[in-house]
Protein backbone atom coordinates (compact mmCIF):
# COMPACT_ATOMS: atom_id res chain seq x y z
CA UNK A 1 -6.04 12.26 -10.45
CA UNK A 2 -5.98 12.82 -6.38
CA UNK A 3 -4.37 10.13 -4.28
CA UNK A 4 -3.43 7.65 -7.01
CA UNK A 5 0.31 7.94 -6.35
CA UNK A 6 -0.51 5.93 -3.45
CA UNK A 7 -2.02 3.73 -5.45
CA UNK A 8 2.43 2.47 -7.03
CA UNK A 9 2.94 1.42 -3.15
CA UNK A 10 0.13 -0.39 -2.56
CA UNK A 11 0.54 -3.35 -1.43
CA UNK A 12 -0.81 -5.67 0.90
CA UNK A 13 -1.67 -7.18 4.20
CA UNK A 14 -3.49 -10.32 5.07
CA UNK A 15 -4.87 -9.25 8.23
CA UNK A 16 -8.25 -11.12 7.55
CA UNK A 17 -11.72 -11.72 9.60
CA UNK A 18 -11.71 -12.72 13.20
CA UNK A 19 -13.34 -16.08 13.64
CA UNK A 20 -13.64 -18.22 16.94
CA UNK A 21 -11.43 -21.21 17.68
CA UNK A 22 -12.36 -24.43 16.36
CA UNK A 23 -11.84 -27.47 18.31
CA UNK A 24 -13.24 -31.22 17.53
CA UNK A 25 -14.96 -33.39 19.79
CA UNK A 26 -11.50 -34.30 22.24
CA UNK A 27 -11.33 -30.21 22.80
CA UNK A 28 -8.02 -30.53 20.85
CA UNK A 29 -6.85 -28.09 18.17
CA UNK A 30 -7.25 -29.48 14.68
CA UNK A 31 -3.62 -29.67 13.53
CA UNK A 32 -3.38 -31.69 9.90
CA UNK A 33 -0.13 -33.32 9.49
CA UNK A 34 -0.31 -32.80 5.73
CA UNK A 35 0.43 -28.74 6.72
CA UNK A 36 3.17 -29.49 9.26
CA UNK A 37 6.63 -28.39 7.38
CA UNK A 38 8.47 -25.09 6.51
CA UNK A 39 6.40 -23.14 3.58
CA UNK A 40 8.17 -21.59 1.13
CA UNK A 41 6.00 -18.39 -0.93
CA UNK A 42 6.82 -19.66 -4.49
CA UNK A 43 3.78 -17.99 -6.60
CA UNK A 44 1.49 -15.35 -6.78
CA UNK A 45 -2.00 -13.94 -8.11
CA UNK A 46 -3.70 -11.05 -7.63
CA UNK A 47 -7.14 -9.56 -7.95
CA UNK A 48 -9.68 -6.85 -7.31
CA UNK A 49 -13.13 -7.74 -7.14
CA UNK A 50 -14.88 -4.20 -7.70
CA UNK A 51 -18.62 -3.06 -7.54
CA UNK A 52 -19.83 -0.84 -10.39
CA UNK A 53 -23.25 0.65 -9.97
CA UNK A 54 -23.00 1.37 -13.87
CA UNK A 55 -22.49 -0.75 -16.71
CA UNK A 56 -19.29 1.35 -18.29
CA UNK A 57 -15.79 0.25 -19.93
CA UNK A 58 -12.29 0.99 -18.30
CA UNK A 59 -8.74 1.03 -18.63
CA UNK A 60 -7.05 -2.07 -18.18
CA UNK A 61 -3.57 -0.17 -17.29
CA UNK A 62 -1.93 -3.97 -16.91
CA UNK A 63 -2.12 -5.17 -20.71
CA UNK A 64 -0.79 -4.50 -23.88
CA UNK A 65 -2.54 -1.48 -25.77
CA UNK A 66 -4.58 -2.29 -29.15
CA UNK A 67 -1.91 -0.11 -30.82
CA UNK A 68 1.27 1.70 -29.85
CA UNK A 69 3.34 4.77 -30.63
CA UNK A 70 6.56 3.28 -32.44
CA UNK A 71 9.70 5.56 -31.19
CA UNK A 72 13.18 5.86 -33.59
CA UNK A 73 15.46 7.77 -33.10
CA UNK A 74 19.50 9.35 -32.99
CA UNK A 75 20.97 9.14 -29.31
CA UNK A 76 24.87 8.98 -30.66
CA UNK A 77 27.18 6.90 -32.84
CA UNK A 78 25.39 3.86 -32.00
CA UNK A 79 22.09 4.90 -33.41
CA UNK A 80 18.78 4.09 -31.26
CA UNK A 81 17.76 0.61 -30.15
CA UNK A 82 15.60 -0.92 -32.74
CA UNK A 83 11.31 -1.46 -32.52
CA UNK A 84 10.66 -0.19 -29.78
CA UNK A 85 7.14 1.01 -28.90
CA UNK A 86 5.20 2.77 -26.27
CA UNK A 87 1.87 -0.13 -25.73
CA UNK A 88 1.40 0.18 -22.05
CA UNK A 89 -0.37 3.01 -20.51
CA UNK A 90 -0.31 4.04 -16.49
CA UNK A 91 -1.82 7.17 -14.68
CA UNK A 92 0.60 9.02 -12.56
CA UNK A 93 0.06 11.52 -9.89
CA UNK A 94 2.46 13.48 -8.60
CA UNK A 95 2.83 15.12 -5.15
CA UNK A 96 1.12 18.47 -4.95
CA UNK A 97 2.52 19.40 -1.87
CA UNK A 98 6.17 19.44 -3.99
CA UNK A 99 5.25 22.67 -5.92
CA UNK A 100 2.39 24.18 -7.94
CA UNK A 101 3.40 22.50 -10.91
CA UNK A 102 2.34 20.84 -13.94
CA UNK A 103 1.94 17.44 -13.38
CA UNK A 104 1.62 14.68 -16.66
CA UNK A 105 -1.46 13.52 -18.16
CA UNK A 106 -0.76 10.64 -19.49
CA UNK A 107 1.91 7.98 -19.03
CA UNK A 108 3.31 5.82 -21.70
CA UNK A 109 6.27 2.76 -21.03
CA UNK A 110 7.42 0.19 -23.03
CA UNK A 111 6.91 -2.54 -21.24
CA UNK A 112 4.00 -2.92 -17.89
CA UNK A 113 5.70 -1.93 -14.93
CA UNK A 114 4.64 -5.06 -13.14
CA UNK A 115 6.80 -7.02 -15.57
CA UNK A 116 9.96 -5.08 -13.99
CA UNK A 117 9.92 -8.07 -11.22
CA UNK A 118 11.61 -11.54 -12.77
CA UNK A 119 13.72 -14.10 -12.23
CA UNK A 120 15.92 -12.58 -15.57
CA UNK A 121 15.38 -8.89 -13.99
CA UNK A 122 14.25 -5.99 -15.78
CA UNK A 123 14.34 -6.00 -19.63
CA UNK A 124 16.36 -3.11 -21.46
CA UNK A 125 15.72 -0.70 -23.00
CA UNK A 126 13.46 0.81 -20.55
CA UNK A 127 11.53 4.26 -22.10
CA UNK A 128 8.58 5.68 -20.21
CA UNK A 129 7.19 8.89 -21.64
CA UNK A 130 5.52 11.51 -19.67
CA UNK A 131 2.86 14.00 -21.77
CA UNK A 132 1.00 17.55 -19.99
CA UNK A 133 -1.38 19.32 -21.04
CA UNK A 134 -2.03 22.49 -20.46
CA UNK A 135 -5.22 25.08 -20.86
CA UNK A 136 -3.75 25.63 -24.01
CA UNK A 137 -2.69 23.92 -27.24
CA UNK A 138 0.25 25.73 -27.30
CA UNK A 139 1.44 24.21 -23.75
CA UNK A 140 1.41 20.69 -24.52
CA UNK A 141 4.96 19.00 -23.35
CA UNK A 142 6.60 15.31 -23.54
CA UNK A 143 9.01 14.54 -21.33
CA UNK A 144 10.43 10.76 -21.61
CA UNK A 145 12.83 9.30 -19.37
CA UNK A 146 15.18 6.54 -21.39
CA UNK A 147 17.78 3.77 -19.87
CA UNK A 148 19.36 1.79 -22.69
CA UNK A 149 20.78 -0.63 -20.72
CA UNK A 150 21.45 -1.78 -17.28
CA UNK A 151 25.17 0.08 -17.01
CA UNK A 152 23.76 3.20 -18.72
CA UNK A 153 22.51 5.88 -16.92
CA UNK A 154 18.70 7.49 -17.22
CA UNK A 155 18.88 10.11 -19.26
CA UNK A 156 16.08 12.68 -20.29
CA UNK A 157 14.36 13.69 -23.89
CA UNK A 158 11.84 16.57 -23.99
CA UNK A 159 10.31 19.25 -26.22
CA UNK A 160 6.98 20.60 -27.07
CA UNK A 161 4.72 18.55 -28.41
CA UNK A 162 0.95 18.38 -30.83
CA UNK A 163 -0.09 15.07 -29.22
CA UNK A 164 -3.98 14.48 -29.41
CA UNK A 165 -5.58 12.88 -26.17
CA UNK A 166 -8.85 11.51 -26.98
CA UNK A 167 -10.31 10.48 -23.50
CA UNK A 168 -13.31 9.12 -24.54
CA UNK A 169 -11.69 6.56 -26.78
CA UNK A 170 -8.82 5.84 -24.30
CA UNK A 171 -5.87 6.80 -27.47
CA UNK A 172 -3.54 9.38 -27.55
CA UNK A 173 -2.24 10.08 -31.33
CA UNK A 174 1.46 11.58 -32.34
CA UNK A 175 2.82 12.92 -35.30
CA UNK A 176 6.83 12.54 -35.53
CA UNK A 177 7.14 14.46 -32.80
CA UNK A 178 10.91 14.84 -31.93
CA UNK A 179 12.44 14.55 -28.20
CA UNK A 180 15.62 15.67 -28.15
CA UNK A 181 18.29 15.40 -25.11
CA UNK A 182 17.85 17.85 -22.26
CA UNK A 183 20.63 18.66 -20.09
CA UNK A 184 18.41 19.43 -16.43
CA UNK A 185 21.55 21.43 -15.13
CA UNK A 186 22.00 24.04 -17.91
CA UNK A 187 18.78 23.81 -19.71
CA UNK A 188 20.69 23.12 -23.01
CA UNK A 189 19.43 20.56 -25.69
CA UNK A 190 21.58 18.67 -27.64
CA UNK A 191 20.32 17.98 -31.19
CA UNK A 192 22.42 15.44 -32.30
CA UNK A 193 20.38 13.25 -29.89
CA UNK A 194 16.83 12.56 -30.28
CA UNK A 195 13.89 9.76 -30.65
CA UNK A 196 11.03 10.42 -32.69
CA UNK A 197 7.44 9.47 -31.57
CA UNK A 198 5.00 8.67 -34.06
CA UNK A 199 1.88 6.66 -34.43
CA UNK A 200 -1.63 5.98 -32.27
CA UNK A 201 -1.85 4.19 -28.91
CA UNK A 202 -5.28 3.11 -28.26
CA UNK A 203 -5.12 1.16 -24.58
CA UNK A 204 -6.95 -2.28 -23.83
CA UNK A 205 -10.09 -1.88 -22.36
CA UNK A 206 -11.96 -4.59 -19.47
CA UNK A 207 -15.72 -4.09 -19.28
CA UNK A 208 -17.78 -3.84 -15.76
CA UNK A 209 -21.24 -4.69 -15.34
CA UNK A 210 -23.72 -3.18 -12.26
CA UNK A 211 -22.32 -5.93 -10.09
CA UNK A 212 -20.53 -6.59 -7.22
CA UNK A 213 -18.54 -9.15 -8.53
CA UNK A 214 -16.21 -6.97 -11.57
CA UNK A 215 -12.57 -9.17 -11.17
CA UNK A 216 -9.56 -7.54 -12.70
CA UNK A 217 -5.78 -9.00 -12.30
CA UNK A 218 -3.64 -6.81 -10.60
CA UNK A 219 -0.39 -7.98 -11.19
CA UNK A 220 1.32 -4.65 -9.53
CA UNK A 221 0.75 -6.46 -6.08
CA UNK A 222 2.37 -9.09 -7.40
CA UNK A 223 5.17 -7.99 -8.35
CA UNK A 224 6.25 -5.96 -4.92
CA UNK A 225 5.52 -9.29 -2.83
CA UNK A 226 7.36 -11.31 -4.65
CA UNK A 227 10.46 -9.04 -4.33
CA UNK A 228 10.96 -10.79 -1.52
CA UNK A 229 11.03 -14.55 0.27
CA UNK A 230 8.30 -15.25 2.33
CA UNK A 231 8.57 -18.65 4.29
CA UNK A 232 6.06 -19.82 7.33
CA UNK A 233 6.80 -22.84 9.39
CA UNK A 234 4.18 -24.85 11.17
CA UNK A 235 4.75 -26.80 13.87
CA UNK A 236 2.81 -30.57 15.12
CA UNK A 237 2.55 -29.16 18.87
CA UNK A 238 0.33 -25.97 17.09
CA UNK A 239 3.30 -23.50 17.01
CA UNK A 240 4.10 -21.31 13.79
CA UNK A 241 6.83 -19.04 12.19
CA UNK A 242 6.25 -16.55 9.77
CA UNK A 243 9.05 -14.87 8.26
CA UNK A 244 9.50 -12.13 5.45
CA UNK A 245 13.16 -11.74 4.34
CA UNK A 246 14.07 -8.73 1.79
CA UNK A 247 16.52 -8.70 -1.12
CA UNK A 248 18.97 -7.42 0.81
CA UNK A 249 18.91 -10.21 2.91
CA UNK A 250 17.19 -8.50 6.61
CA UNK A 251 14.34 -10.38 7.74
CA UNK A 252 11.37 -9.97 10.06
CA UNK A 253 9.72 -13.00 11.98
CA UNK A 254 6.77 -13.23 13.61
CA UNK A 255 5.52 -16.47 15.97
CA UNK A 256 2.10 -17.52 17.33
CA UNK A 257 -0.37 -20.92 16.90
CA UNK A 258 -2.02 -22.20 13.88
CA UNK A 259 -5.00 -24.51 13.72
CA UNK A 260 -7.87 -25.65 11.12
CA UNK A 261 -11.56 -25.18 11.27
CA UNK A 262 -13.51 -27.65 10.15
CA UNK A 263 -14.50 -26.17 6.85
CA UNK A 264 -10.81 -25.80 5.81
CA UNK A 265 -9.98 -22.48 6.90
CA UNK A 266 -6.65 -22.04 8.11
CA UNK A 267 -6.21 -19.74 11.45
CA UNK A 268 -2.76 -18.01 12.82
CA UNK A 269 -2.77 -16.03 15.51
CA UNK A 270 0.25 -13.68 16.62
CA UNK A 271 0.51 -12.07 19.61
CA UNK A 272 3.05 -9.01 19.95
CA UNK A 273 5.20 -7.93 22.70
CA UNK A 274 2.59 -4.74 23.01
CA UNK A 275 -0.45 -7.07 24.40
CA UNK A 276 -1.71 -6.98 20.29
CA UNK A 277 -3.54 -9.83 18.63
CA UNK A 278 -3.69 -10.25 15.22
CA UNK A 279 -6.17 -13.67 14.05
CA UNK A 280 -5.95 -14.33 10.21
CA UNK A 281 -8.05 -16.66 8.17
CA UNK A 282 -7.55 -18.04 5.08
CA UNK A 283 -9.40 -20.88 3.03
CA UNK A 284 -6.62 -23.34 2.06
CA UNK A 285 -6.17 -26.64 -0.38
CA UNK A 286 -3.56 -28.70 -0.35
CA UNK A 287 -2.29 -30.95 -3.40
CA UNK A 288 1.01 -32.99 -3.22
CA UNK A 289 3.64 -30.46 -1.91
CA UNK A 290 2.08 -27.41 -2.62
CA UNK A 291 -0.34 -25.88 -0.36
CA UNK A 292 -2.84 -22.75 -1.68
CA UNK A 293 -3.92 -19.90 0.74
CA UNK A 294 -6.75 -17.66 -0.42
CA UNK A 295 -6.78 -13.99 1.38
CA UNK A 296 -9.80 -11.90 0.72
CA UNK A 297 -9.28 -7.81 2.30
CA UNK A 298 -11.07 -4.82 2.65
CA UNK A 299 -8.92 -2.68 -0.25
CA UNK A 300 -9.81 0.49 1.62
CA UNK A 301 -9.43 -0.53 5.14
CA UNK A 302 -6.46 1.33 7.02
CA UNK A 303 -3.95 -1.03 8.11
CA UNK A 304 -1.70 -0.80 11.35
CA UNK A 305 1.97 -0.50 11.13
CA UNK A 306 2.29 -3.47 13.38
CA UNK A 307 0.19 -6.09 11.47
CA UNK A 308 1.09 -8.86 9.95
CA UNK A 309 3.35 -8.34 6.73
CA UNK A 310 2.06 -4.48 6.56
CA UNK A 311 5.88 -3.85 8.04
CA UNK A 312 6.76 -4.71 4.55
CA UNK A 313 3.87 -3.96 2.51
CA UNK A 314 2.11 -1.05 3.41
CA UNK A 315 -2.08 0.28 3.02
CA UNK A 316 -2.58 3.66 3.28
CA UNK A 317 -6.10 3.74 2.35
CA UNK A 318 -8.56 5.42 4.09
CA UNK A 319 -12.47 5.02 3.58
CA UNK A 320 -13.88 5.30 0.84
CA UNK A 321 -10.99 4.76 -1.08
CA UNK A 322 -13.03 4.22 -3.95
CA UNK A 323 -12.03 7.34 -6.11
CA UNK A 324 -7.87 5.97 -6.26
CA UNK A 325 -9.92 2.51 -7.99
CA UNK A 326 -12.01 4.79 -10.72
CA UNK A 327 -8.56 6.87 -11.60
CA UNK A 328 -6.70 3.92 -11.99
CA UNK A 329 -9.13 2.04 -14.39
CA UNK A 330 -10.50 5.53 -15.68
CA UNK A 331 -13.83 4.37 -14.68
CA UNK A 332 -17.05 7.11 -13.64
CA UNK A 333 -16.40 9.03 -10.78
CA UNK A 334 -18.84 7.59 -7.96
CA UNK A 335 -19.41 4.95 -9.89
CA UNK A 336 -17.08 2.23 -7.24
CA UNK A 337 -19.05 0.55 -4.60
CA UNK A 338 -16.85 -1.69 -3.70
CA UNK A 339 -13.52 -3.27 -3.92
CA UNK A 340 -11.91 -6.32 -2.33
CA UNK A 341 -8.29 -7.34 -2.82
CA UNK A 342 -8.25 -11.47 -3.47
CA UNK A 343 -4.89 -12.96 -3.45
CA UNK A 344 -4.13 -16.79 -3.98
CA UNK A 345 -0.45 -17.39 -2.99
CA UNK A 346 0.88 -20.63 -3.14
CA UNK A 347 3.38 -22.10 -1.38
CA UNK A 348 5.90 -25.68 -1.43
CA UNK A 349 8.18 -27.39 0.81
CA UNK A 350 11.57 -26.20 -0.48
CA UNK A 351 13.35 -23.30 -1.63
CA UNK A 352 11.39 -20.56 -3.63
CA UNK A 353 12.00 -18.54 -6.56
CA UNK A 354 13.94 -15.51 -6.29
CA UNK A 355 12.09 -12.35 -7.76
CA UNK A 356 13.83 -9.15 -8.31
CA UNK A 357 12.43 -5.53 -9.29
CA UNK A 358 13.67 -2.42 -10.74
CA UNK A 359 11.68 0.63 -10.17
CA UNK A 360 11.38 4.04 -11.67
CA UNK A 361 11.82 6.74 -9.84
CA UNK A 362 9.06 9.06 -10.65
CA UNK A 363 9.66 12.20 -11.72
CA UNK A 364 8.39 14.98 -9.31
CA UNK A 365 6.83 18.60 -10.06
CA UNK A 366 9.87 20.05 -9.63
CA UNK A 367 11.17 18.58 -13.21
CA UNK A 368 8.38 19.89 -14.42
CA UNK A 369 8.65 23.16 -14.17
CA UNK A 370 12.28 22.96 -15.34
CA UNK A 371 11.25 21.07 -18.38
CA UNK A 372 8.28 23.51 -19.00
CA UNK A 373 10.73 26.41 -18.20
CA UNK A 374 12.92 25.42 -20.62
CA UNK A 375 10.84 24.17 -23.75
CA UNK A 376 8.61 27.71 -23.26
CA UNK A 377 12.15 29.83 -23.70
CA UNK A 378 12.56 27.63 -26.79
């Protein structure tokens, strides 16, 4: 599963296709008053539209599974937190340049991790297992990683395990398989405190056709951009503001000219303090007070540090970046031929919705071998 850890920072830029200036008859910019005002980013929806030279079924890693490994379990005189199941699956890659370590096979939460960003926050309890499997049956481990609630600390379960992976079929199968508590430090486990796995998670599946046209959501994108507060300000004399401000309250501003073409694509260009141009195009509608901008980028293409928005959200794709899309849907290898990112993001005059995130930190090799260290001695 190469390069698909880069795939939980994606995000994206909107550093579109250069087009020439349009001007009407009077060699005057085309400025509509209906877009004059201060834009506020209030919603969000994105998509890959992916070329499949092979008519094949994936892994749709954003939606509910068909069926779901129920966990129970002891963690201390409270007991366990009640129905709680493992339905969302996610491939993980760690960093092989961290060690020579195992690294998990398959990744099961209980909730999608693009549903971590709301205006309500994260939901509790948050449980994301972690399952390797080694070259033999007898090296199989589960590792999950458990926060109860929000003041609680994440604490780890672990032991050997008998899980059955059935890749073809996309399910993974457990028989009351017992986690108990694993203190990282001393390599003890306590038994008094333990959730039991049990049942069959078979994941949702989205079908491609030889096409160039395959659309999945992908609501991860989503859910880092809207972390944020995105505003942009255009001006009657052709002047315009963008301006991306984080949760922490630092923000980043950008100026330049806007204008429309005549089929209804709206152009900003930016000019930085290095001599750079950036000219970004996006087809636009506008209804009432809300005002739609649809982006359309190269998924693979390498963006500059300096771009537009790519301060905050970050592409480090290089070409053919095709392999990170057929890990993360579990699709043929060389069977991507191409893949677009399409984002409509809407936008009114007034204040927008705060969004805010909570993200796992991902476990790296290192834990690993700990964990593997420890449950081997067992």
């Amino acid at each position: 599963m190469k390069n698909l850890k880069i795939i939980y920072i994606i995000i994206f830029s909107i550093a579109l296709f250069l087009i020439p200036a349009c001007e009407d008859d009077g060699g005057e910019l085309n400025l509509p008053d209906e877009l004059v005002g201060n834009w506020n980013l209030s919603e969000m929806d994105a998509s890959l539209v992916i070329g499949s030279n092979l008519a094949q079924t994936g892994v749709d890693m954003f939606s509910k599974g068909q069926s779901a490994i129920q966990v129970t379990g002891q963690v201390g005189a409270g007991g366990g937190p009640p129905n709680v199941e493992l339905a969302y699956m996610l491939p993980m890659e760690m960093d092989e340049e961290e060690s020579e370590g195992p690294s998990p096979s398959v990744v099961l939460t209980n909730q999608p991790i693009s549903d971590s960003a709301g205006e309500t926050g994260p939901n509790f309890p948050m449980f994301m297992l972690m399952l390797e499997e080694g070259e033999s049956s007898q090296e199989k481990t589960a590792m999950m990683m458990v926060q109860l609630s929000e003041t609680e600390q994440t604490k780890l379960y672990a032991n050997l395990s008998d899980f059955v992976l059935d890749e073809s079929n996309f399910s993974l199968a457990m028989t009351n398989d017992t986690l108990f508590s694993l203190n990282m430090s001393s390599g003890e486990m306590d038994t008094t405190k333990y959730f039991i796995l049990d049942g069959t998670f078979k994941a949702s599946t989205i079908p491609f056709a030889v096409s160039d046209s395959n659309e999945v959501a992908f609501p991860m994108l989503e859910a880092d951009f809207m972390d944020g507060n995105m505003t942009i300000l255009m001006e009657k004399d052709g002047t315009i503001t963008n301006s991306f401000t984080e949760d922490d309250g630092f923000t980043e501003t950008d100026k330049g000219e806007w204008y429309v073409s005549n089929d209804n694509v709206l152009v900003m260009v930016f000019e930085y303090e290095d001599g750079e141009i950036d000219t970004l195009a996006m087809p636009y509608s506008f209804s009432g007070s809300q005002l739609q901008l649809t982006m359309y980028e190269n998924f693979c293409e390498d963006f500059g540090d300096e771009e537009l928005l790519s301060k905050r959200f970050r592409l480090r794709l290089s070409e053919p970046c095709y392999e990170s899309i057929e890990q993360l849907f579990l699709l043929a290898s060389n069977s991507v031929t191409r893949a677009v990112l399409k984002t409509k993001m809407s936008f009114v005059q007034g204040l927008a919705k705060q969004r805010f995130r909570l993200e796992w930190e991902s476990p790296s090799n290192v834990d690993w071998e700990k964990v593997n260290s420890i449950l081997q001695k067992k």
